[in-house]
PDB file of N, CA and C in Angstrom:
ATOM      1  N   UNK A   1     -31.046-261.707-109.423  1.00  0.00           N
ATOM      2  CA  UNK A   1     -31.906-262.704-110.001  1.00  0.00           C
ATOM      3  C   UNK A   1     -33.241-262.067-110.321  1.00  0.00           C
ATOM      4  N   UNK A   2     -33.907-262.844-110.838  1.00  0.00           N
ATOM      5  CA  UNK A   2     -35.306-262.095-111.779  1.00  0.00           C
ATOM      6  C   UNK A   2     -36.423-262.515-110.081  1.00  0.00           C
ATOM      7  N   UNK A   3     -37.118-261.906-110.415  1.00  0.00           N
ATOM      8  CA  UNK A   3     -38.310-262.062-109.838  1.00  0.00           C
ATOM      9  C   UNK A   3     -39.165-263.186-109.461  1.00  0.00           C
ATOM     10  N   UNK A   4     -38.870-264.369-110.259  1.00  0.00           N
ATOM     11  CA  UNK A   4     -39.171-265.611-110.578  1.00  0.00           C
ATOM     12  C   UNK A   4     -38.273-266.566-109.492  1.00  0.00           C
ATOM     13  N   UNK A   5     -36.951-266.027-109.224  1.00  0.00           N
ATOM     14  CA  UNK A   5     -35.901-266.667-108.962  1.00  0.00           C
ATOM     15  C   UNK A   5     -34.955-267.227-109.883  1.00  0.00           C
ATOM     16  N   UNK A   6     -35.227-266.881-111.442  1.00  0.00           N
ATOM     17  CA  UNK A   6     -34.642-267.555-111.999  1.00  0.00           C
ATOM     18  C   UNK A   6     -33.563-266.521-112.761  1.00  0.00           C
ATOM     19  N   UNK A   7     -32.334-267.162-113.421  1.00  0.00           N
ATOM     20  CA  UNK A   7     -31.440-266.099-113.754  1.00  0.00           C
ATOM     21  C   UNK A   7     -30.721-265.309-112.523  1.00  0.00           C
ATOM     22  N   UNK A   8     -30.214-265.997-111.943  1.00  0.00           N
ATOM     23  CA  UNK A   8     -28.936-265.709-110.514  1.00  0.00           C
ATOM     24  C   UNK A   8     -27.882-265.415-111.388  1.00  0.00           C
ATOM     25  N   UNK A   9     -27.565-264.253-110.736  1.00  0.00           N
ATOM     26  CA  UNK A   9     -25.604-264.171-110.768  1.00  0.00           C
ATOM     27  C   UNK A   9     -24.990-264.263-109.613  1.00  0.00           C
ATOM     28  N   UNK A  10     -23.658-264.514-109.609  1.00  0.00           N
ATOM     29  CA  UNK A  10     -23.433-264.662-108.786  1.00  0.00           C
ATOM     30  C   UNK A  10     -22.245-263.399-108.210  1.00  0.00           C
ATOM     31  N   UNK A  11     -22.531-262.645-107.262  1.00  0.00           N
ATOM     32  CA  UNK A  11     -21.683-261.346-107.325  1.00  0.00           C
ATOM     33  C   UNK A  11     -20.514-261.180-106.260  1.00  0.00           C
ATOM     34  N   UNK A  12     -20.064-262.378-105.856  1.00  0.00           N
ATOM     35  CA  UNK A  12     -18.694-262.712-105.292  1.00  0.00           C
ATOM     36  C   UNK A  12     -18.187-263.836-105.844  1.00  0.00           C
ATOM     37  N   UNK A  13     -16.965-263.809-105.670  1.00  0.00           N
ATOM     38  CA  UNK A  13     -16.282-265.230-105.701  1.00  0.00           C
ATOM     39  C   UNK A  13     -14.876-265.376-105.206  1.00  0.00           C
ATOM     40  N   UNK A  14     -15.386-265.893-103.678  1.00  0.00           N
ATOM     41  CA  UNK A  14     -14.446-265.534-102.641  1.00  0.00           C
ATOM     42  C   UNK A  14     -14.433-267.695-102.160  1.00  0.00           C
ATOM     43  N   UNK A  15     -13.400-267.887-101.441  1.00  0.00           N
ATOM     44  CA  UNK A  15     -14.196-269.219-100.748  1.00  0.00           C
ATOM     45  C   UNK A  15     -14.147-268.744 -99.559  1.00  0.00           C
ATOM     46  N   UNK A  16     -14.290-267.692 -99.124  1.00  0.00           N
ATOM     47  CA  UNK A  16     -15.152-267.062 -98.193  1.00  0.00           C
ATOM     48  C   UNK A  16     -16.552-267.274 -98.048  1.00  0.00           C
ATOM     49  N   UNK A  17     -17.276-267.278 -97.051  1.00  0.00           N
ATOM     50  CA  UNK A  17     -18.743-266.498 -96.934  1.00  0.00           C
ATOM     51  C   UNK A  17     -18.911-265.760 -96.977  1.00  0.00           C
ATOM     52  N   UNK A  18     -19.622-264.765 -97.785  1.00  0.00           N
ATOM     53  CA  UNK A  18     -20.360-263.273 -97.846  1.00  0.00           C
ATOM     54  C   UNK A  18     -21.496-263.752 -97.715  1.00  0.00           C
ATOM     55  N   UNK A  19     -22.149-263.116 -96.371  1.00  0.00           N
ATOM     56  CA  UNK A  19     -23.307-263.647 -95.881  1.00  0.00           C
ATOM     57  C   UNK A  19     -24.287-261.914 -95.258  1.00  0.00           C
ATOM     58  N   UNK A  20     -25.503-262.333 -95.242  1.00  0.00           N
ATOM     59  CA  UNK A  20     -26.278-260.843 -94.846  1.00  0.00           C
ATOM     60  C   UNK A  20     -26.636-259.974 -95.802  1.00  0.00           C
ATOM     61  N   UNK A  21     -26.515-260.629 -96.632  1.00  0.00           N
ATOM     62  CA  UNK A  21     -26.899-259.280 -97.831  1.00  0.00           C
ATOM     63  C   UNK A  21     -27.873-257.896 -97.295  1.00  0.00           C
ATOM     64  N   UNK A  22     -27.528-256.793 -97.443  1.00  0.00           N
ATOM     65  CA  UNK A  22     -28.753-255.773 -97.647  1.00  0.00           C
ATOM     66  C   UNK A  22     -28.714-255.223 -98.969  1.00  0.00           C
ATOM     67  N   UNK A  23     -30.001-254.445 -99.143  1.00  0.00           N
ATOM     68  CA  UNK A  23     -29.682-253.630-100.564  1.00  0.00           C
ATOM     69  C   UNK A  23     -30.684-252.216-100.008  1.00  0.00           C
ATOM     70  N   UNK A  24     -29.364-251.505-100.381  1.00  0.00           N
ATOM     71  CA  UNK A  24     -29.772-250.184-100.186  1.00  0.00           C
ATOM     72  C   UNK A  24     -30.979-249.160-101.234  1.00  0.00           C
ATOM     73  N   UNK A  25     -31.609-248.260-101.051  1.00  0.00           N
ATOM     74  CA  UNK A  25     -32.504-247.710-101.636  1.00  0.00           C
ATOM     75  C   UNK A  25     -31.968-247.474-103.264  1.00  0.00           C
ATOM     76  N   UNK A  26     -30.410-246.758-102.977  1.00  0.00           N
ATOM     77  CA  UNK A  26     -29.799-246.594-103.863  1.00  0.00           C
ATOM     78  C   UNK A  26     -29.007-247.573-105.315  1.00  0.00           C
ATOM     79  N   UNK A  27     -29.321-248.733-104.833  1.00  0.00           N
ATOM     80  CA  UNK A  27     -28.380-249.869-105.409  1.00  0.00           C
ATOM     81  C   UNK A  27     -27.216-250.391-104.679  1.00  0.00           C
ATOM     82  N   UNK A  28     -26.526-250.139-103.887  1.00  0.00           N
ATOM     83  CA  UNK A  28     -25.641-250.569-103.149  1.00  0.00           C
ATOM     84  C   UNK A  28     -26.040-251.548-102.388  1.00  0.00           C
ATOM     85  N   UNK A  29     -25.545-252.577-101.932  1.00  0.00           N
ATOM     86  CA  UNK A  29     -25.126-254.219-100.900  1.00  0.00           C
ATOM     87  C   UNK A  29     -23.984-254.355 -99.751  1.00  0.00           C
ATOM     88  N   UNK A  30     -24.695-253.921 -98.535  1.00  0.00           N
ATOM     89  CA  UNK A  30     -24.124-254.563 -97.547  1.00  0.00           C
ATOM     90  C   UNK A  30     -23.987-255.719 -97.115  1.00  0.00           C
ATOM     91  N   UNK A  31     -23.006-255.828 -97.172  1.00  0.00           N
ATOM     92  CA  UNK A  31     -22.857-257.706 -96.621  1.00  0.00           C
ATOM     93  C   UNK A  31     -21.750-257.711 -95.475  1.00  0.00           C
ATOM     94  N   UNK A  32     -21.574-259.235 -94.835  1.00  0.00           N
ATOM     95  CA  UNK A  32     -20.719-258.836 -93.734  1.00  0.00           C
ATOM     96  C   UNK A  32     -19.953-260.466 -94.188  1.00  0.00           C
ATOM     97  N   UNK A  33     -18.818-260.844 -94.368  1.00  0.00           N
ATOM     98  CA  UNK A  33     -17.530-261.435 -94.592  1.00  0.00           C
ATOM     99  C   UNK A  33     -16.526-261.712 -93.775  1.00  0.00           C
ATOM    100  N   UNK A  34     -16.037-263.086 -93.799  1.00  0.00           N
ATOM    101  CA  UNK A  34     -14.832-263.635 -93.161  1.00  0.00           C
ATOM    102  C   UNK A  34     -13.909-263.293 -93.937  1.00  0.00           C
ATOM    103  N   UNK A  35     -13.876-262.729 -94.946  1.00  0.00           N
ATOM    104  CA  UNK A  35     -12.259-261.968 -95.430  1.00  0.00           C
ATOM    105  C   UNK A  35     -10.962-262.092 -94.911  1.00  0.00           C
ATOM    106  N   UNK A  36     -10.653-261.191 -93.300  1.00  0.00           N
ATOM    107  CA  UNK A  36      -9.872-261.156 -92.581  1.00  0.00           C
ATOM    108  C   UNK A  36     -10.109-262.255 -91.735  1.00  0.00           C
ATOM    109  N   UNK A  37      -9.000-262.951 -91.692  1.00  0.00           N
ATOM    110  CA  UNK A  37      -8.216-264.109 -90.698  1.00  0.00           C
ATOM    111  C   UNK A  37      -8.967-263.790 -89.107  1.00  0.00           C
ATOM    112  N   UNK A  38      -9.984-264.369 -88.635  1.00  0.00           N
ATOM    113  CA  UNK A  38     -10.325-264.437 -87.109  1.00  0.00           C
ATOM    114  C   UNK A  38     -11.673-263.029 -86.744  1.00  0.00           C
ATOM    115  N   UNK A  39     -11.590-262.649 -88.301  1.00  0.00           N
ATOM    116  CA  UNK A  39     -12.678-261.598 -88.588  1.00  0.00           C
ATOM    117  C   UNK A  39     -13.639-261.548 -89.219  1.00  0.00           C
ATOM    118  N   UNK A  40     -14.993-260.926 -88.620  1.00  0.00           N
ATOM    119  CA  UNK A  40     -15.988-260.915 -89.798  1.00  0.00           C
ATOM    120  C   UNK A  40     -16.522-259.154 -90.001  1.00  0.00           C
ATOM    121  N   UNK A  41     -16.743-258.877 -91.200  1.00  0.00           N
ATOM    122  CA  UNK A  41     -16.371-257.565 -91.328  1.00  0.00           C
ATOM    123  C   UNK A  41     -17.345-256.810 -92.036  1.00  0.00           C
ATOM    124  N   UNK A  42     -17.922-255.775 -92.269  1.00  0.00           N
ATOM    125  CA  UNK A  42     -19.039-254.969 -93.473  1.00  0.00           C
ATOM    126  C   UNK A  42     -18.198-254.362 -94.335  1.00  0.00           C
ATOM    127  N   UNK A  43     -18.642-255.168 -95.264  1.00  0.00           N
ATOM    128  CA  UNK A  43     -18.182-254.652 -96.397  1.00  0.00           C
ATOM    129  C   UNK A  43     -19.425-253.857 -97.372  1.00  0.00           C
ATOM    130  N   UNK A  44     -19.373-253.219 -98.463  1.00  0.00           N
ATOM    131  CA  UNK A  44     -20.016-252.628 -99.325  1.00  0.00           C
ATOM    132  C   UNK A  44     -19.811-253.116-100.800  1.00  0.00           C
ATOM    133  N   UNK A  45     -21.102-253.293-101.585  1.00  0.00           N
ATOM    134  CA  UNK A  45     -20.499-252.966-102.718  1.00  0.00           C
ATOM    135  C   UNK A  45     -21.554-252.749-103.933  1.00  0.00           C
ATOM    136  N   UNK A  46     -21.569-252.688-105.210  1.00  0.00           N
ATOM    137  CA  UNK A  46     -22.266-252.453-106.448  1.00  0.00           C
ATOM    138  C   UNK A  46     -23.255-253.521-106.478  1.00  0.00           C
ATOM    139  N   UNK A  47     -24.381-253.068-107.100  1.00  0.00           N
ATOM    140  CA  UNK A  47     -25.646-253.853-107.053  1.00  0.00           C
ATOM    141  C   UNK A  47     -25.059-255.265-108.441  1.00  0.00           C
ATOM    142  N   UNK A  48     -23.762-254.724-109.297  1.00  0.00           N
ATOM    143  CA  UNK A  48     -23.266-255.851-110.065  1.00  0.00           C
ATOM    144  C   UNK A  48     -21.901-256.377-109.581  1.00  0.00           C
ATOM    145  N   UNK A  49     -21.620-256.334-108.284  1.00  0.00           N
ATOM    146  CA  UNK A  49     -20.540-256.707-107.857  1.00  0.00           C
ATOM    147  C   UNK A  49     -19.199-256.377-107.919  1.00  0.00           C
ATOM    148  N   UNK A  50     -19.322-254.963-108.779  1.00  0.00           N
ATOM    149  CA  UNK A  50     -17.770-254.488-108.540  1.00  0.00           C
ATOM    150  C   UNK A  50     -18.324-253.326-107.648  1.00  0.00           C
ATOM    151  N   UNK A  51     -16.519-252.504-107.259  1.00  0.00           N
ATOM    152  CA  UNK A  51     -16.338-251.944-106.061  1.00  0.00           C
ATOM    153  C   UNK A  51     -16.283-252.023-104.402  1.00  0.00           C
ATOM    154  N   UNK A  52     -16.319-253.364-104.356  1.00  0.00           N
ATOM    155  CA  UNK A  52     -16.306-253.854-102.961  1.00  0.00           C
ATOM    156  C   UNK A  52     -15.507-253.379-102.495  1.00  0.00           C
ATOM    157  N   UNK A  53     -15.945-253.155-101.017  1.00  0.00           N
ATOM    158  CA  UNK A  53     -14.910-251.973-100.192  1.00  0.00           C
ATOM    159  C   UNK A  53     -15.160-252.380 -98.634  1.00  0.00           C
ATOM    160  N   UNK A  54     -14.203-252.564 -97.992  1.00  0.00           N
ATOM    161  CA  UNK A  54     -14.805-252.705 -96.430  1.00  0.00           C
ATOM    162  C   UNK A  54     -14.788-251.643 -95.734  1.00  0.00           C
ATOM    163  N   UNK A  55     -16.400-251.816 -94.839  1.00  0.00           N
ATOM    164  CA  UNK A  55     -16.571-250.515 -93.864  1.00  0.00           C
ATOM    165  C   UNK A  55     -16.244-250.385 -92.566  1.00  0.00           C
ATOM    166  N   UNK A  56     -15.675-252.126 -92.034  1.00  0.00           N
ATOM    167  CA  UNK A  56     -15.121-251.597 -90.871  1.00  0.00           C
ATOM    168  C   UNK A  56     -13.689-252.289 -90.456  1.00  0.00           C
ATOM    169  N   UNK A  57     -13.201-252.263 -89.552  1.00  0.00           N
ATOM    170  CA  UNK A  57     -11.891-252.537 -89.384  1.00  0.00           C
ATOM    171  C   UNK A  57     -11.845-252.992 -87.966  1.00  0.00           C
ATOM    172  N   UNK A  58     -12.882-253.592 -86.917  1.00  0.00           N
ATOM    173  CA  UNK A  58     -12.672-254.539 -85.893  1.00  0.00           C
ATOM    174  C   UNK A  58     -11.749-255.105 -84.971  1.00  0.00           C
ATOM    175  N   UNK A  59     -11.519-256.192 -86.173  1.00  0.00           N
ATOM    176  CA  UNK A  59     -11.105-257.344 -85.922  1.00  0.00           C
ATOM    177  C   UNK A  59     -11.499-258.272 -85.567  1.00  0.00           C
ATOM    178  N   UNK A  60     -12.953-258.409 -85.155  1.00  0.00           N
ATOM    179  CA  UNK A  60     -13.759-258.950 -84.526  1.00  0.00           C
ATOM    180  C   UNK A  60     -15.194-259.480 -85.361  1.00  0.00           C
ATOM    181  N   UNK A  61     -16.300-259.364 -84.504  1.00  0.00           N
ATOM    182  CA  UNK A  61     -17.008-259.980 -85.390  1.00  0.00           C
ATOM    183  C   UNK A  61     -18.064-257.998 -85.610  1.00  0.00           C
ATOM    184  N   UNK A  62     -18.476-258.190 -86.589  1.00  0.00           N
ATOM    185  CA  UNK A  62     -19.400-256.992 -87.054  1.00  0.00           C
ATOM    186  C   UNK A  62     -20.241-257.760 -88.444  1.00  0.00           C
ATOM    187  N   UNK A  63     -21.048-257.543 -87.945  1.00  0.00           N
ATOM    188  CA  UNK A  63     -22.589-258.320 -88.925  1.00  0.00           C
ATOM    189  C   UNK A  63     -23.847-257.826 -88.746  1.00  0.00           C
ATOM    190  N   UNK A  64     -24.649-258.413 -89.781  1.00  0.00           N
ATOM    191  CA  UNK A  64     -25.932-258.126 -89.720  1.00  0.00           C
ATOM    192  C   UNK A  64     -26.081-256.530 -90.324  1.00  0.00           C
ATOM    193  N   UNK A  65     -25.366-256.578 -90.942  1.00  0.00           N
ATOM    194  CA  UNK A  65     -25.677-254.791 -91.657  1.00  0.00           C
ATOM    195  C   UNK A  65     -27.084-254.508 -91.915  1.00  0.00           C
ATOM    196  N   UNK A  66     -27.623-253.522 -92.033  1.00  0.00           N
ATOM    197  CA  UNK A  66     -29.223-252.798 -92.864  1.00  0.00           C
ATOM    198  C   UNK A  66     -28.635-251.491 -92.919  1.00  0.00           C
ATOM    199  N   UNK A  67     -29.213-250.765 -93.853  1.00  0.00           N
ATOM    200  CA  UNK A  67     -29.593-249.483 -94.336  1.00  0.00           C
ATOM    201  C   UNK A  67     -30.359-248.509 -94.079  1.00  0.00           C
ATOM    202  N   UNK A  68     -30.016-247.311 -93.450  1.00  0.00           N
ATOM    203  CA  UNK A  68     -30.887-246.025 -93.177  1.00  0.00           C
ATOM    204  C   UNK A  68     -31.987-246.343 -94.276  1.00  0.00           C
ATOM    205  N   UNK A  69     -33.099-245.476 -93.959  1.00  0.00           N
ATOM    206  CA  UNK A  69     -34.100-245.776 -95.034  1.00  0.00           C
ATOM    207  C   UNK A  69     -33.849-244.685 -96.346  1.00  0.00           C
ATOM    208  N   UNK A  70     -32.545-243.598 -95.951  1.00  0.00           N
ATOM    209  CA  UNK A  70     -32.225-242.205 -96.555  1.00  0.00           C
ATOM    210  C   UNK A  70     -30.792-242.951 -97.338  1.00  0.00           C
ATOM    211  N   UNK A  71     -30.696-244.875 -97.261  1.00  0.00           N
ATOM    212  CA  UNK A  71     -29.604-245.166 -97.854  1.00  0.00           C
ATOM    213  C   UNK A  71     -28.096-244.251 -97.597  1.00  0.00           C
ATOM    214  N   UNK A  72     -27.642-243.813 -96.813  1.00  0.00           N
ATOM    215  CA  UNK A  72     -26.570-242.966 -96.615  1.00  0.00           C
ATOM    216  C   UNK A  72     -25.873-243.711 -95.284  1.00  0.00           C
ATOM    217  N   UNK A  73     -26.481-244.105 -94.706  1.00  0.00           N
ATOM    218  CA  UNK A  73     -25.957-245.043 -93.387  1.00  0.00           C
ATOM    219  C   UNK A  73     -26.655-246.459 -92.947  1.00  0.00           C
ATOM    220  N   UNK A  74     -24.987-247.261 -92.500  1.00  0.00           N
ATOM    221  CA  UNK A  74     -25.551-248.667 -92.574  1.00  0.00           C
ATOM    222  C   UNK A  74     -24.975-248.707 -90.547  1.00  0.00           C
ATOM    223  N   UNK A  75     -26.374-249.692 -90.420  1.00  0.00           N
ATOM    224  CA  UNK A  75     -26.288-250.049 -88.900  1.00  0.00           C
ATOM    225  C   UNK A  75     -26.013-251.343 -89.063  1.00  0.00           C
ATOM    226  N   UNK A  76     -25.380-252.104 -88.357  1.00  0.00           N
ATOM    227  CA  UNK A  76     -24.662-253.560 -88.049  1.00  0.00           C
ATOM    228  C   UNK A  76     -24.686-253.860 -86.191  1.00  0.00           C
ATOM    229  N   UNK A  77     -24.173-254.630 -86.240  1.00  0.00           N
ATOM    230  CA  UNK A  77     -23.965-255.451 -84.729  1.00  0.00           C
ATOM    231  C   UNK A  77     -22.540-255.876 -84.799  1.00  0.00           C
ATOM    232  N   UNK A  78     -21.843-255.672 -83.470  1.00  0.00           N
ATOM    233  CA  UNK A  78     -20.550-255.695 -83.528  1.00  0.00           C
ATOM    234  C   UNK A  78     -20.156-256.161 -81.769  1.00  0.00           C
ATOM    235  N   UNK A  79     -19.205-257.141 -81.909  1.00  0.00           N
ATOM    236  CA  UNK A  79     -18.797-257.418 -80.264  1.00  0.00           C
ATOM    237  C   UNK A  79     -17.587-257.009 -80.169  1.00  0.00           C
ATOM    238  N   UNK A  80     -17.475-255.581 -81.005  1.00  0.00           N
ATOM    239  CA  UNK A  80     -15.787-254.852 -80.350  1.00  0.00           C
ATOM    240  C   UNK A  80     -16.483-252.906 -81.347  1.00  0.00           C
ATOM    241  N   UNK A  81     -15.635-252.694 -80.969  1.00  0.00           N
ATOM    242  CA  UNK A  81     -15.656-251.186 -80.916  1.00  0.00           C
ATOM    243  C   UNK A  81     -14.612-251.272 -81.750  1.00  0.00           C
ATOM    244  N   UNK A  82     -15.341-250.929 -82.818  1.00  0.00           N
ATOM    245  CA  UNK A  82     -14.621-251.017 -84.655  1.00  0.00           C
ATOM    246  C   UNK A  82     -14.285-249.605 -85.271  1.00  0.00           C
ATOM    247  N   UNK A  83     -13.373-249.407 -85.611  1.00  0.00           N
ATOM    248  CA  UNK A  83     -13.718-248.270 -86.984  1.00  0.00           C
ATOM    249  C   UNK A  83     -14.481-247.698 -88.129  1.00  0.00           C
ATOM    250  N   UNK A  84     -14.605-246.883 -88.599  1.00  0.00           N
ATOM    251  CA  UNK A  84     -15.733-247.197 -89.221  1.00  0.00           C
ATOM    252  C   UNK A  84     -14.962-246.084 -90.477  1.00  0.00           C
ATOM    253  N   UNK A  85     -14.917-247.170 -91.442  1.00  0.00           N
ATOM    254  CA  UNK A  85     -13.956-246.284 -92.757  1.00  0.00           C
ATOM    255  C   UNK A  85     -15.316-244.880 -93.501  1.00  0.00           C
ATOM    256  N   UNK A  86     -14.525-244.068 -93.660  1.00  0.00           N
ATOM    257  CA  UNK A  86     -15.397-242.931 -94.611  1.00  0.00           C
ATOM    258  C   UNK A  86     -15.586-243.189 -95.573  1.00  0.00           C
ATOM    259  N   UNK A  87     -17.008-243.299 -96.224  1.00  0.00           N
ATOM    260  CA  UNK A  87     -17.736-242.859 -97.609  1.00  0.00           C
ATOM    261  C   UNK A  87     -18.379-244.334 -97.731  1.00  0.00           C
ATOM    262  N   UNK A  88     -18.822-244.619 -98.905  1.00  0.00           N
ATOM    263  CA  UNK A  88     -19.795-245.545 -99.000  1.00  0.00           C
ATOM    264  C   UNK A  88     -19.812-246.180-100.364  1.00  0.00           C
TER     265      UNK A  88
END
């Protein structure tokens, strides 16, 4: 959206929640998603909404993503000891 607030897109369309947005230095968006059934998860993706990709694999809950300030690594909160998929 513009600066104003005005002119939103909208860069999911899940009837999911994608909730938490970050935005990385680089253009990239962490967000964290009920996607998976009994899961909430970090996902990644394009500052225009393609390439979404999930970064972790849980099962559990993992949220609240942010961004290194070097944009290369994202820190989250998690109540299980998750995986953590390669690349970004």
């Amino acid at each position: 959206m513009g600066a104003s607030g005005l002119l939103q897109t909208r860069l999911t369309r899940n009837l999911i929640f994608d909730v938490e947005p970050a935005f990385s230095p680089g253009g990239k968006i962490a967000f964290s998603s009920s996607r998976i059934i009994n899961s909430q998860e970090i996902f990644v993706m394009n500052s225009d909404g393609t390439g979404v990709k999930e970064l972790t694999e849980a099962q559990a809950a993992s949220f609240e993503p942010d961004w290194s300030p070097d944009g290369k690594k994202i820190a989250f909160t998690s109540n299980s000891s998750g995986t953590l998929r390669s690349g970004q």
